[in-house]
PDB file of N, CA and C in Angstrom:
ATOM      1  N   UNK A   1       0.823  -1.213   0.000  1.00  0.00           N
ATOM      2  CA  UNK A   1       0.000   0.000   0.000  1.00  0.00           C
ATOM      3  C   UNK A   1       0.857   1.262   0.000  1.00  0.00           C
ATOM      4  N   UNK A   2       2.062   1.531   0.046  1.00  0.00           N
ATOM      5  CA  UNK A   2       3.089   2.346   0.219  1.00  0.00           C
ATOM      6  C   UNK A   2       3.472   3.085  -1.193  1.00  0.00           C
ATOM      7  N   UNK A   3       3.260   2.338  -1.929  1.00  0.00           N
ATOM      8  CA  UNK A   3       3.232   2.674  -3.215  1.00  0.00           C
ATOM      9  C   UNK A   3       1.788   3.503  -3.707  1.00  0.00           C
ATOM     10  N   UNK A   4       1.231   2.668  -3.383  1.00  0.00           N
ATOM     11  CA  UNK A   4      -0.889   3.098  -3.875  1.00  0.00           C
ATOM     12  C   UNK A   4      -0.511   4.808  -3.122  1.00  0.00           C
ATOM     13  N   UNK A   5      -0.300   4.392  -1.842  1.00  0.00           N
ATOM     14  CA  UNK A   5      -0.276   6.000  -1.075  1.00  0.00           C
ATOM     15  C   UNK A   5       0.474   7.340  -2.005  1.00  0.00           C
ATOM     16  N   UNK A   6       1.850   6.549  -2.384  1.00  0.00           N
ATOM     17  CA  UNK A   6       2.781   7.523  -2.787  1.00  0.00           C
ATOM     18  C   UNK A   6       1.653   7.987  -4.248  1.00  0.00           C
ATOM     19  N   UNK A   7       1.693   7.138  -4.816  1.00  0.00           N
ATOM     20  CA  UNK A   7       0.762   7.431  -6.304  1.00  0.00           C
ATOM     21  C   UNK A   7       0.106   8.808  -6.307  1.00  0.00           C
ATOM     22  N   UNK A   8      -1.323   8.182  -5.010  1.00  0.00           N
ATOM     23  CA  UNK A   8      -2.154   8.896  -5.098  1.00  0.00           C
ATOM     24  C   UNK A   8      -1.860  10.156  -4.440  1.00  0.00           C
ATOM     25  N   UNK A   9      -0.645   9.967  -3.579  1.00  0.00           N
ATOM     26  CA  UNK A   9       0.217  11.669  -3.657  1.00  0.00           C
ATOM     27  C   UNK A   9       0.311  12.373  -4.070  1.00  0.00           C
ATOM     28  N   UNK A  10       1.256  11.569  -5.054  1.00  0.00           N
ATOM     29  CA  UNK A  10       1.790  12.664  -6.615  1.00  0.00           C
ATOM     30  C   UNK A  10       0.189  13.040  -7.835  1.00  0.00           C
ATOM     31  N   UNK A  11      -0.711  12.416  -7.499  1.00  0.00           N
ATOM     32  CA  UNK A  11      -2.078  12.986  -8.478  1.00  0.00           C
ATOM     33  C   UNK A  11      -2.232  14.047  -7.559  1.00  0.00           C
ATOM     34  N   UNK A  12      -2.313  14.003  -6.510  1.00  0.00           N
ATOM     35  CA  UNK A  12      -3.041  14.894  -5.683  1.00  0.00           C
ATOM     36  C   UNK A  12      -2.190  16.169  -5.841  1.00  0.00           C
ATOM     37  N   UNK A  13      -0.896  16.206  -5.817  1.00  0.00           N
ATOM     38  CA  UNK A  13       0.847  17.242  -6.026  1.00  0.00           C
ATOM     39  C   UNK A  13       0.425  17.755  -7.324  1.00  0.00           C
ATOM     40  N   UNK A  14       0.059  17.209  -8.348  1.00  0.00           N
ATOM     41  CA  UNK A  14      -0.239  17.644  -9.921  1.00  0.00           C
ATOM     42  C   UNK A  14      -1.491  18.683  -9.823  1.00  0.00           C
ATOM     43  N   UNK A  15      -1.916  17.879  -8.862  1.00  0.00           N
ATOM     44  CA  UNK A  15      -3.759  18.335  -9.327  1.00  0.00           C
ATOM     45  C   UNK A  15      -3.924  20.086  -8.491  1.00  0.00           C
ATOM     46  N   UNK A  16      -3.019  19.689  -6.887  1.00  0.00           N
ATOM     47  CA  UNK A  16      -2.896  21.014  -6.660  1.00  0.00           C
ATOM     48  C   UNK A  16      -1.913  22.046  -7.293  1.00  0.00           C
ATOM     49  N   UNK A  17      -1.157  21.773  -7.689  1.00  0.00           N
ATOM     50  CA  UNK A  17      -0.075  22.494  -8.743  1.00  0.00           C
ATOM     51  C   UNK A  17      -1.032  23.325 -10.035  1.00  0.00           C
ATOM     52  N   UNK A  18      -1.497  22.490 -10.783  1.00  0.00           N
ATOM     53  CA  UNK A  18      -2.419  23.106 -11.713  1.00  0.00           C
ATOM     54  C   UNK A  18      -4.055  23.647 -11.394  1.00  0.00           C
ATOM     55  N   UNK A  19      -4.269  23.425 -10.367  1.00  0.00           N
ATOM     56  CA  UNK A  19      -5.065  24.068  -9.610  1.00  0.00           C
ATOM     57  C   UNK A  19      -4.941  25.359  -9.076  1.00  0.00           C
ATOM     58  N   UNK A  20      -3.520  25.530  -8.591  1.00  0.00           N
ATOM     59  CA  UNK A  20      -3.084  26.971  -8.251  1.00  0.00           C
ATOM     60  C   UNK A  20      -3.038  27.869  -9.095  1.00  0.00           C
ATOM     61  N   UNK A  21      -2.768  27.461 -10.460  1.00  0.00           N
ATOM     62  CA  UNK A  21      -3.216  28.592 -11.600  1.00  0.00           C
ATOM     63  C   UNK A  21      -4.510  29.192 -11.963  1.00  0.00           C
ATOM     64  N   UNK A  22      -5.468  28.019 -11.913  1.00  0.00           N
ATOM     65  CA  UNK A  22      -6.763  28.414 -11.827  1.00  0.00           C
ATOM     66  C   UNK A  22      -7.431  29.110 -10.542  1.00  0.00           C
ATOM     67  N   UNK A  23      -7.316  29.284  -9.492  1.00  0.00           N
ATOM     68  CA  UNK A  23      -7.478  30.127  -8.825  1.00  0.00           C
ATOM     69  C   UNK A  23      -7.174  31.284  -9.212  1.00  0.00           C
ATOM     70  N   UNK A  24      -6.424  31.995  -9.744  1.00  0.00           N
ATOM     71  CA  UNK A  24      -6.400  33.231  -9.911  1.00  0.00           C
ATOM     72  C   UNK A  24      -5.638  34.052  -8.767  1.00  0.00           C
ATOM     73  N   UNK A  25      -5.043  33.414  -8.046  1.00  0.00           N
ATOM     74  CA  UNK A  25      -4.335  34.314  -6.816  1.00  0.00           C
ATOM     75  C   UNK A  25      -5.368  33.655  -5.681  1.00  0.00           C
ATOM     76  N   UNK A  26      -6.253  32.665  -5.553  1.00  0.00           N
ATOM     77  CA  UNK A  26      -6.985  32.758  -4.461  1.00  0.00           C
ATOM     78  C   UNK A  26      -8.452  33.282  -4.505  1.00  0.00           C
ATOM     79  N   UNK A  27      -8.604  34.319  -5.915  1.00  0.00           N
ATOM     80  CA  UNK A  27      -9.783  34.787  -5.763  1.00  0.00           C
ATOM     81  C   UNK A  27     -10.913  34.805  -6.048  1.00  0.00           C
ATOM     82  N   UNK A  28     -10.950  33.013  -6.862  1.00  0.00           N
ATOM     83  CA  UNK A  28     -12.256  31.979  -7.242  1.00  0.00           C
ATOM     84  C   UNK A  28     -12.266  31.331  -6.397  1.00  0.00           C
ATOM     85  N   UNK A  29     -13.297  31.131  -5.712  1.00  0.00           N
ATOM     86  CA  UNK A  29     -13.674  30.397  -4.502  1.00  0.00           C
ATOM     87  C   UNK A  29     -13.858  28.358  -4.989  1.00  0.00           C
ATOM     88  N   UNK A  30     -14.280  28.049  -6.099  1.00  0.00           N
ATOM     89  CA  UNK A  30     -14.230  26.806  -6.042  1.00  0.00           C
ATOM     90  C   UNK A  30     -12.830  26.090  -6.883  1.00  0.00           C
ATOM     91  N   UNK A  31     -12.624  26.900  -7.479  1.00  0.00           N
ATOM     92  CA  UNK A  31     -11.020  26.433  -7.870  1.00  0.00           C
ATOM     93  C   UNK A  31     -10.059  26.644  -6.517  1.00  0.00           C
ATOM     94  N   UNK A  32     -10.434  27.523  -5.387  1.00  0.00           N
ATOM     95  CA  UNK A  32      -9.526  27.768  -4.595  1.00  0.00           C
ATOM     96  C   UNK A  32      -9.809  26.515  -3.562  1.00  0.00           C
ATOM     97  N   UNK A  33     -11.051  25.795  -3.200  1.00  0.00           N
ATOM     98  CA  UNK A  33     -11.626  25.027  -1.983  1.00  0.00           C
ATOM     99  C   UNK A  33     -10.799  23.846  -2.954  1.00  0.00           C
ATOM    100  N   UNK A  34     -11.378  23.421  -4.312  1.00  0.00           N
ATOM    101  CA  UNK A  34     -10.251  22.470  -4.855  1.00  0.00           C
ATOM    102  C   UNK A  34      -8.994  21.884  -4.862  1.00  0.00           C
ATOM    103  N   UNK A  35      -8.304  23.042  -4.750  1.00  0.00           N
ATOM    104  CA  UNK A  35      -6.789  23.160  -5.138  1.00  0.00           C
ATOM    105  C   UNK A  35      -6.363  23.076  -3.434  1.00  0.00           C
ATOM    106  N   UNK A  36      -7.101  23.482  -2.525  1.00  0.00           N
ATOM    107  CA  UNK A  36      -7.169  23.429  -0.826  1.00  0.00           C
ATOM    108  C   UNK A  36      -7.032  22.266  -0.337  1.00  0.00           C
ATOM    109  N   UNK A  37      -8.313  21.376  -1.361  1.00  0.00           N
ATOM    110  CA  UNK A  37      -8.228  20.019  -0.558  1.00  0.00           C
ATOM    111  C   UNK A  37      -7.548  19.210  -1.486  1.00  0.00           C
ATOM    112  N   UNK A  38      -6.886  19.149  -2.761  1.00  0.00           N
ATOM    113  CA  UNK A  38      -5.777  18.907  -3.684  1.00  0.00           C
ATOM    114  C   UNK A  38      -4.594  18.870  -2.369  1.00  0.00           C
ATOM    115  N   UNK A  39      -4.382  19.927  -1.417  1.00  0.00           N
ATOM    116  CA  UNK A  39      -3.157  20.023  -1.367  1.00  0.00           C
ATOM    117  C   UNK A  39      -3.001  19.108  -0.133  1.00  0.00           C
ATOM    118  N   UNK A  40      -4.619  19.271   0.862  1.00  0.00           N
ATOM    119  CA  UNK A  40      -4.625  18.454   1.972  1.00  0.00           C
ATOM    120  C   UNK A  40      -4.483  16.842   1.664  1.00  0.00           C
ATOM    121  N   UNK A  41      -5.063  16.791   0.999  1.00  0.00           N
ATOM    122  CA  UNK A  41      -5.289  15.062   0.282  1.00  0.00           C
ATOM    123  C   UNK A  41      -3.891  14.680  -0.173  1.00  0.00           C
ATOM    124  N   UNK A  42      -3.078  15.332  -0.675  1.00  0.00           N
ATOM    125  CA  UNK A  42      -1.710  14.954  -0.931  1.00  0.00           C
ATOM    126  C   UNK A  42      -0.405  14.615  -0.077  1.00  0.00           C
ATOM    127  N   UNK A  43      -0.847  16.021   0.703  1.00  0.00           N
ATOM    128  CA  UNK A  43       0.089  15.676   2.447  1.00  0.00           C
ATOM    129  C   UNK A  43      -0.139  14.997   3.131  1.00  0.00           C
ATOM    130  N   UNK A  44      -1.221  14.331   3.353  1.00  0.00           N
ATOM    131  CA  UNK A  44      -1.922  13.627   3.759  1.00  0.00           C
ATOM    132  C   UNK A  44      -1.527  11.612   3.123  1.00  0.00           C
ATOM    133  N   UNK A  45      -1.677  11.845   2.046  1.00  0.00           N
ATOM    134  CA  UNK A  45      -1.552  10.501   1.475  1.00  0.00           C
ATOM    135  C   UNK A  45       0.703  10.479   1.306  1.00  0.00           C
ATOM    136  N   UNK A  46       0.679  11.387   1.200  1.00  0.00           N
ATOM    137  CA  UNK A  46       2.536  11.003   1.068  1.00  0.00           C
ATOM    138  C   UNK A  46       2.922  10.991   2.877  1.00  0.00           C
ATOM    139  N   UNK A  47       1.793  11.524   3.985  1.00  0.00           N
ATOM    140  CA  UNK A  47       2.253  11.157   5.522  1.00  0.00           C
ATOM    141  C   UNK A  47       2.405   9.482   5.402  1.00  0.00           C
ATOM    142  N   UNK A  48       0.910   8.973   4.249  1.00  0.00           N
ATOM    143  CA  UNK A  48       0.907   7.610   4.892  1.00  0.00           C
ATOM    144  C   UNK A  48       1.965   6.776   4.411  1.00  0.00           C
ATOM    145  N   UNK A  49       2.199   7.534   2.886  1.00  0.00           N
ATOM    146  CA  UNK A  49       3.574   6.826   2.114  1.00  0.00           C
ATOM    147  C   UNK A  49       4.623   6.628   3.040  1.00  0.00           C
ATOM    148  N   UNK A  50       5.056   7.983   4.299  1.00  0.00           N
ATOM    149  CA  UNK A  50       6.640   7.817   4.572  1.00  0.00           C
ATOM    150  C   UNK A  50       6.212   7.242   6.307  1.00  0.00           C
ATOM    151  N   UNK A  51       5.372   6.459   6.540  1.00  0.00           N
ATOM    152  CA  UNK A  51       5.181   5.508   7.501  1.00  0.00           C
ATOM    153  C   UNK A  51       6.038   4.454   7.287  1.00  0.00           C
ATOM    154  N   UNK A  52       6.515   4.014   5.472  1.00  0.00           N
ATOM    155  CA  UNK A  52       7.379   2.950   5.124  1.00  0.00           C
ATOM    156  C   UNK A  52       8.313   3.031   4.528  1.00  0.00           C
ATOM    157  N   UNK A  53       8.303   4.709   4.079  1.00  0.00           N
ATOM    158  CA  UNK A  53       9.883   4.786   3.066  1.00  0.00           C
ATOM    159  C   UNK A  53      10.593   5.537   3.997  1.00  0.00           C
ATOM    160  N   UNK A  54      11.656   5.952   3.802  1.00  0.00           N
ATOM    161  CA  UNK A  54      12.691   6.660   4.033  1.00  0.00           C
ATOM    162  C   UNK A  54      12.094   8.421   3.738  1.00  0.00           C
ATOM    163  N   UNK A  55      12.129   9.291   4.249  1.00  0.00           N
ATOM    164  CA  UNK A  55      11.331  10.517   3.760  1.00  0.00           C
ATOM    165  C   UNK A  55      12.617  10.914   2.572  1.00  0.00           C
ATOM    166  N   UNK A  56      13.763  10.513   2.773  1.00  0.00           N
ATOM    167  CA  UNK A  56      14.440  11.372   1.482  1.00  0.00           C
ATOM    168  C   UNK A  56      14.460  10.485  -0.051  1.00  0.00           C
ATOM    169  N   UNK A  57      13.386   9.109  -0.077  1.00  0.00           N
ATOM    170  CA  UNK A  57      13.485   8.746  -0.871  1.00  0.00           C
ATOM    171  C   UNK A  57      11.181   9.568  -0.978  1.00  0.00           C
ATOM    172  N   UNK A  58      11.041   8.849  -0.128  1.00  0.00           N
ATOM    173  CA  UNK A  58       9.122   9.549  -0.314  1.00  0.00           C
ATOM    174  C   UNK A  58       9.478  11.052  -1.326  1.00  0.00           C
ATOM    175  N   UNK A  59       9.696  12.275  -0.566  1.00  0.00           N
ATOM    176  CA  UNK A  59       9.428  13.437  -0.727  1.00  0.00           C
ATOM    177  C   UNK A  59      10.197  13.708  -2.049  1.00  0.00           C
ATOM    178  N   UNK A  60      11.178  12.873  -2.479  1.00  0.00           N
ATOM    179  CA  UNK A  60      12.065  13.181  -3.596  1.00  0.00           C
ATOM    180  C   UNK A  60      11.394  12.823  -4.686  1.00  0.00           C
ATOM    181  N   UNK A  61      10.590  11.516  -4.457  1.00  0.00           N
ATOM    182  CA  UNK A  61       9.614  11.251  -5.766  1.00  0.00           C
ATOM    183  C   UNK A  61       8.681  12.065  -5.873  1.00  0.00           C
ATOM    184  N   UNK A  62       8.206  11.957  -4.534  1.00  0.00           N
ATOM    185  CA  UNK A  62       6.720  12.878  -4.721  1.00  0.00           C
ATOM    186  C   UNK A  62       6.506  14.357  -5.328  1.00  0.00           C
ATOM    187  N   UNK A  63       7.867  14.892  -5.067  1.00  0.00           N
ATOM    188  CA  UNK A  63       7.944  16.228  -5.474  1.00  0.00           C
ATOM    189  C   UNK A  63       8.842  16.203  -6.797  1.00  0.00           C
ATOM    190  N   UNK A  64       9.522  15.218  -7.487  1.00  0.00           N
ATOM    191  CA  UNK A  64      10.099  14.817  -8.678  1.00  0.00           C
ATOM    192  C   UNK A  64       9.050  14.570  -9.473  1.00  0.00           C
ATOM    193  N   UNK A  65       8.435  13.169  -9.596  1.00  0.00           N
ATOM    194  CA  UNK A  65       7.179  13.496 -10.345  1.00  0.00           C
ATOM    195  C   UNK A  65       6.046  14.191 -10.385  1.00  0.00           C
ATOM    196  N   UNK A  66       5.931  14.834  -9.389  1.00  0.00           N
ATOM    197  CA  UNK A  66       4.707  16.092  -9.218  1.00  0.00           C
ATOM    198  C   UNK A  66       4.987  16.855 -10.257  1.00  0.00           C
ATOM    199  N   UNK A  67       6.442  17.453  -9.953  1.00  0.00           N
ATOM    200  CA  UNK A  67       6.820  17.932 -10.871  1.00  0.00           C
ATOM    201  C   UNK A  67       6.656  17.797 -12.642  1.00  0.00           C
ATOM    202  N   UNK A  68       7.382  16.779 -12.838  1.00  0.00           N
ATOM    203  CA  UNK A  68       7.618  16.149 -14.144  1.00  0.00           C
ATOM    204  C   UNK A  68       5.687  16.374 -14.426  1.00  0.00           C
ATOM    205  N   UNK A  69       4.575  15.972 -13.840  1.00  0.00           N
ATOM    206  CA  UNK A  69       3.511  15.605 -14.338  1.00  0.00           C
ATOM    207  C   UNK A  69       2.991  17.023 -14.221  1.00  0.00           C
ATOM    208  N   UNK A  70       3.189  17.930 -13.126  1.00  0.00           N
ATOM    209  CA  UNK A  70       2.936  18.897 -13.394  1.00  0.00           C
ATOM    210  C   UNK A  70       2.741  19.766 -14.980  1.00  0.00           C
ATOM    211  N   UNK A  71       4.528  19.470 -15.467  1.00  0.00           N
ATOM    212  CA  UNK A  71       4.779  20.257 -16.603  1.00  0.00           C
ATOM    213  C   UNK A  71       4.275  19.405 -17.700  1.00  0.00           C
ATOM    214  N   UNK A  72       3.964  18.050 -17.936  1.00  0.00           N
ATOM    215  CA  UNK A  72       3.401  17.017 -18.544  1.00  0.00           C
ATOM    216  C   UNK A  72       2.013  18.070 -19.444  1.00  0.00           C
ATOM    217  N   UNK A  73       1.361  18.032 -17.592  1.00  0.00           N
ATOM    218  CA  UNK A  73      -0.032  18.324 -18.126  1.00  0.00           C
ATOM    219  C   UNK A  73      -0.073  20.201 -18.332  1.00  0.00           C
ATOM    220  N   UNK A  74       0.930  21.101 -18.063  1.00  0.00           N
ATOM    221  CA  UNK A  74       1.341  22.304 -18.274  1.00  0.00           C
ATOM    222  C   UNK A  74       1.330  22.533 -19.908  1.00  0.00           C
ATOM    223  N   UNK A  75       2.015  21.526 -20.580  1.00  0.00           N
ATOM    224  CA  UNK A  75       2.237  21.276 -22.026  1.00  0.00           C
ATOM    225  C   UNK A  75       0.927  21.244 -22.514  1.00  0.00           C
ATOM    226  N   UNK A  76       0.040  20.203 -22.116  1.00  0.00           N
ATOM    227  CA  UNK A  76      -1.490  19.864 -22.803  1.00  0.00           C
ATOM    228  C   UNK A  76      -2.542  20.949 -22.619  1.00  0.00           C
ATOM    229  N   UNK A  77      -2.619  21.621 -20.740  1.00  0.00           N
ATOM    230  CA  UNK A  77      -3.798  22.074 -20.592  1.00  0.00           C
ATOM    231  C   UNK A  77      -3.201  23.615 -20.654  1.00  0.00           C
ATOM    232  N   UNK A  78      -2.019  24.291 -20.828  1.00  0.00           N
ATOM    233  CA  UNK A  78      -2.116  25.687 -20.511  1.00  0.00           C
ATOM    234  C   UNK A  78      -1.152  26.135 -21.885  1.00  0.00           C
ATOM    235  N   UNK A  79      -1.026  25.281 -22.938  1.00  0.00           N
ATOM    236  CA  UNK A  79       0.238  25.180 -24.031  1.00  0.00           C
ATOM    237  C   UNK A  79       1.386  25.697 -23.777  1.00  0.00           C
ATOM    238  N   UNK A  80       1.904  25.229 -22.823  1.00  0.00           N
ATOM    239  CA  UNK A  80       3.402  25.748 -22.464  1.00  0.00           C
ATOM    240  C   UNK A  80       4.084  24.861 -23.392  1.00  0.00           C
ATOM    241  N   UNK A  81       5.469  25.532 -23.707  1.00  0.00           N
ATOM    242  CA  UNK A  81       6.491  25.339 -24.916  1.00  0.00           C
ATOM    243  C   UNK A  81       6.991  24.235 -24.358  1.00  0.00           C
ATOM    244  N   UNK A  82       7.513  22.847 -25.043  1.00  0.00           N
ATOM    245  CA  UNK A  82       8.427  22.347 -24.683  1.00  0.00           C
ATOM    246  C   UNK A  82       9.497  21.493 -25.628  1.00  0.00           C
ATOM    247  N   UNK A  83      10.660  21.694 -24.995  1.00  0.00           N
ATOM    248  CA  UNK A  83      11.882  22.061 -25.288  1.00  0.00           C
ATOM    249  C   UNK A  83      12.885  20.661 -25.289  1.00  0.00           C
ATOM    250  N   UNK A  84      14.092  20.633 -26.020  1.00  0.00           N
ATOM    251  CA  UNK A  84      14.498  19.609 -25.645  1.00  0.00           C
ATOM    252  C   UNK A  84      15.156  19.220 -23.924  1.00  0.00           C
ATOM    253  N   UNK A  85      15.556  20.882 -23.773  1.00  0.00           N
ATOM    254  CA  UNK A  85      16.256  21.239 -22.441  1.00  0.00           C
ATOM    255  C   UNK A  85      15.571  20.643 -21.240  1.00  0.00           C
ATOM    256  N   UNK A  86      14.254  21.031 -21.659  1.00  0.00           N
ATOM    257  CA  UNK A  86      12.931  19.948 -20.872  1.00  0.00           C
ATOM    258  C   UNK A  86      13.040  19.011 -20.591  1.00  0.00           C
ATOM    259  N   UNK A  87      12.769  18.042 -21.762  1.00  0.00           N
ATOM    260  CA  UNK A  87      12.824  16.710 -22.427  1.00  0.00           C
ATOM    261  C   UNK A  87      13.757  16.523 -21.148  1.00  0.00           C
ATOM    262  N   UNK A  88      14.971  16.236 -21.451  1.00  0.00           N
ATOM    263  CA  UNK A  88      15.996  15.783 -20.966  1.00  0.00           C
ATOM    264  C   UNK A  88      16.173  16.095 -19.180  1.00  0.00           C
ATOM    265  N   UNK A  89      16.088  17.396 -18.761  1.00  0.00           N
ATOM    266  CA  UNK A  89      15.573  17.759 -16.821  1.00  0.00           C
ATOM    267  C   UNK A  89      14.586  16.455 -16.520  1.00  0.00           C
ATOM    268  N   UNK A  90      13.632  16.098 -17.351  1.00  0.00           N
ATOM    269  CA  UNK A  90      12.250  15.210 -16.919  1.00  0.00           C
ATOM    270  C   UNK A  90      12.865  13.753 -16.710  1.00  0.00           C
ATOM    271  N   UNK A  91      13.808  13.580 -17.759  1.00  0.00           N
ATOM    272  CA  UNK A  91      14.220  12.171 -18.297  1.00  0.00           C
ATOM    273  C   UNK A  91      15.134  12.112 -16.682  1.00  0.00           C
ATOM    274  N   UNK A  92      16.160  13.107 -16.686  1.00  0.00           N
ATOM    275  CA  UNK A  92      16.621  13.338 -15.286  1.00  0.00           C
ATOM    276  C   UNK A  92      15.813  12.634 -13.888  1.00  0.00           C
ATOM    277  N   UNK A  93      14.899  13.967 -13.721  1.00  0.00           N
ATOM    278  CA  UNK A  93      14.362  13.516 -12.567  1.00  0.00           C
ATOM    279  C   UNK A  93      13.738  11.948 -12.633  1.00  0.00           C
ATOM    280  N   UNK A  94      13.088  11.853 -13.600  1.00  0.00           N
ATOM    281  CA  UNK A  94      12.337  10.218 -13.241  1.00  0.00           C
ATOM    282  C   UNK A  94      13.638   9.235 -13.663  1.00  0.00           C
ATOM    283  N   UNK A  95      14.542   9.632 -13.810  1.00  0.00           N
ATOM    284  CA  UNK A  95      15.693   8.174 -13.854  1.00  0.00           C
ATOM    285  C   UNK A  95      16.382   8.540 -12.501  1.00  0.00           C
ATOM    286  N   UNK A  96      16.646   9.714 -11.339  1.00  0.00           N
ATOM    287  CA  UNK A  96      16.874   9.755 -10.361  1.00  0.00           C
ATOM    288  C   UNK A  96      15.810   9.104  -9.421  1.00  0.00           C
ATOM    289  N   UNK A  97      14.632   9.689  -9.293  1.00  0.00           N
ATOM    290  CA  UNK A  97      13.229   8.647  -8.797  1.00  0.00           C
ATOM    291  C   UNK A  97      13.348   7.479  -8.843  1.00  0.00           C
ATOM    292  N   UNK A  98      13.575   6.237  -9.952  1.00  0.00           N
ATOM    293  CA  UNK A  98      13.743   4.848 -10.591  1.00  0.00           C
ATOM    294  C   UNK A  98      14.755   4.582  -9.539  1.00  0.00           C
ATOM    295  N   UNK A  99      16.042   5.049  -9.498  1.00  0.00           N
ATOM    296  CA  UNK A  99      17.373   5.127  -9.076  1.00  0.00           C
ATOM    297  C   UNK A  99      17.240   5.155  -7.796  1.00  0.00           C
ATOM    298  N   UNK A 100      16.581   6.241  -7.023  1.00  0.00           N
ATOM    299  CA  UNK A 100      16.127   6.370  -5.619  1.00  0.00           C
ATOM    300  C   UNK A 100      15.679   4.583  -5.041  1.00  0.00           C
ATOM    301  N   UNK A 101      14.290   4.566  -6.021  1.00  0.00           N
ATOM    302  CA  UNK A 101      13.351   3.408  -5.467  1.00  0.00           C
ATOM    303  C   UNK A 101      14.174   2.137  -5.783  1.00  0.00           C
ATOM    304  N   UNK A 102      15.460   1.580  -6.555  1.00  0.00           N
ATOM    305  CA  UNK A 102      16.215   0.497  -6.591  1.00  0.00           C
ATOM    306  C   UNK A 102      17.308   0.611  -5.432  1.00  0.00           C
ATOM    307  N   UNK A 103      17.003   1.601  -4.864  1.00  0.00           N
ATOM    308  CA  UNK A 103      18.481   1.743  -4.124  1.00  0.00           C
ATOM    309  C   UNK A 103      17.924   1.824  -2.608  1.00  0.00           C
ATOM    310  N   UNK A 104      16.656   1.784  -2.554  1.00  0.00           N
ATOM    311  CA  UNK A 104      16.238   1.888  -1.170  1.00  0.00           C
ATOM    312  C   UNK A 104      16.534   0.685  -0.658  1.00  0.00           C
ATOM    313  N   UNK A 105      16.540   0.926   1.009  1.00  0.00           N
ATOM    314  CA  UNK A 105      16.354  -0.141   1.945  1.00  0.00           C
ATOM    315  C   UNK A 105      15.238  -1.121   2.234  1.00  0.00           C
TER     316      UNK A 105
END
């Protein structure tokens, strides 16, 4: 279940990430209660993840692929440019993540 937890972390890390744009600064009330409980539901599910990992392997994925999926769905839903310079940071982080999770205890 350590895994299921971490998962549904990193959706929850994406979902409040691109949620924070749609708020507007805070000043749409249901994109803002969204992106609120986006962020609770995430801290929340990566607490239950690092009950079994190591927190510098948990928080490194969670906030590595948050990331990476962040800009994933940045590309599709807001047409941000992407680059090879990109490409290659992403390829980075998720082969450090991979690397992390073979190397754990």
């Amino acid at each position: 279940m350590t895994w299921v937890y971490l998962g549904i972390a990193i959706v929850f890390e994406i979902a409040f990430a691109l949620g924070t744009n749609a708020t507007k600064g805070f000043t749409r009330l249901w994109p803002s209660v969204l992106t609120i409980t986006a962020a609770i539901v995430g801290v929340y599910s990566l607490s239950l993840a690092l009950r079994e990992l190591d927190v510098s392997v948990g928080y490194t994925i969670w906030t590595g692929l948050g990331a990476v999926g962040t800009v994933a769905f940045g590309v599709i839903f807001f047409k941000e440019k992407i680059t090879t310079a990109r490409v290659l940071s992403f390829a980075s982080i998720i082969g450090g993540a991979v690397l992390l999770k073979l190397t754990a205890a």
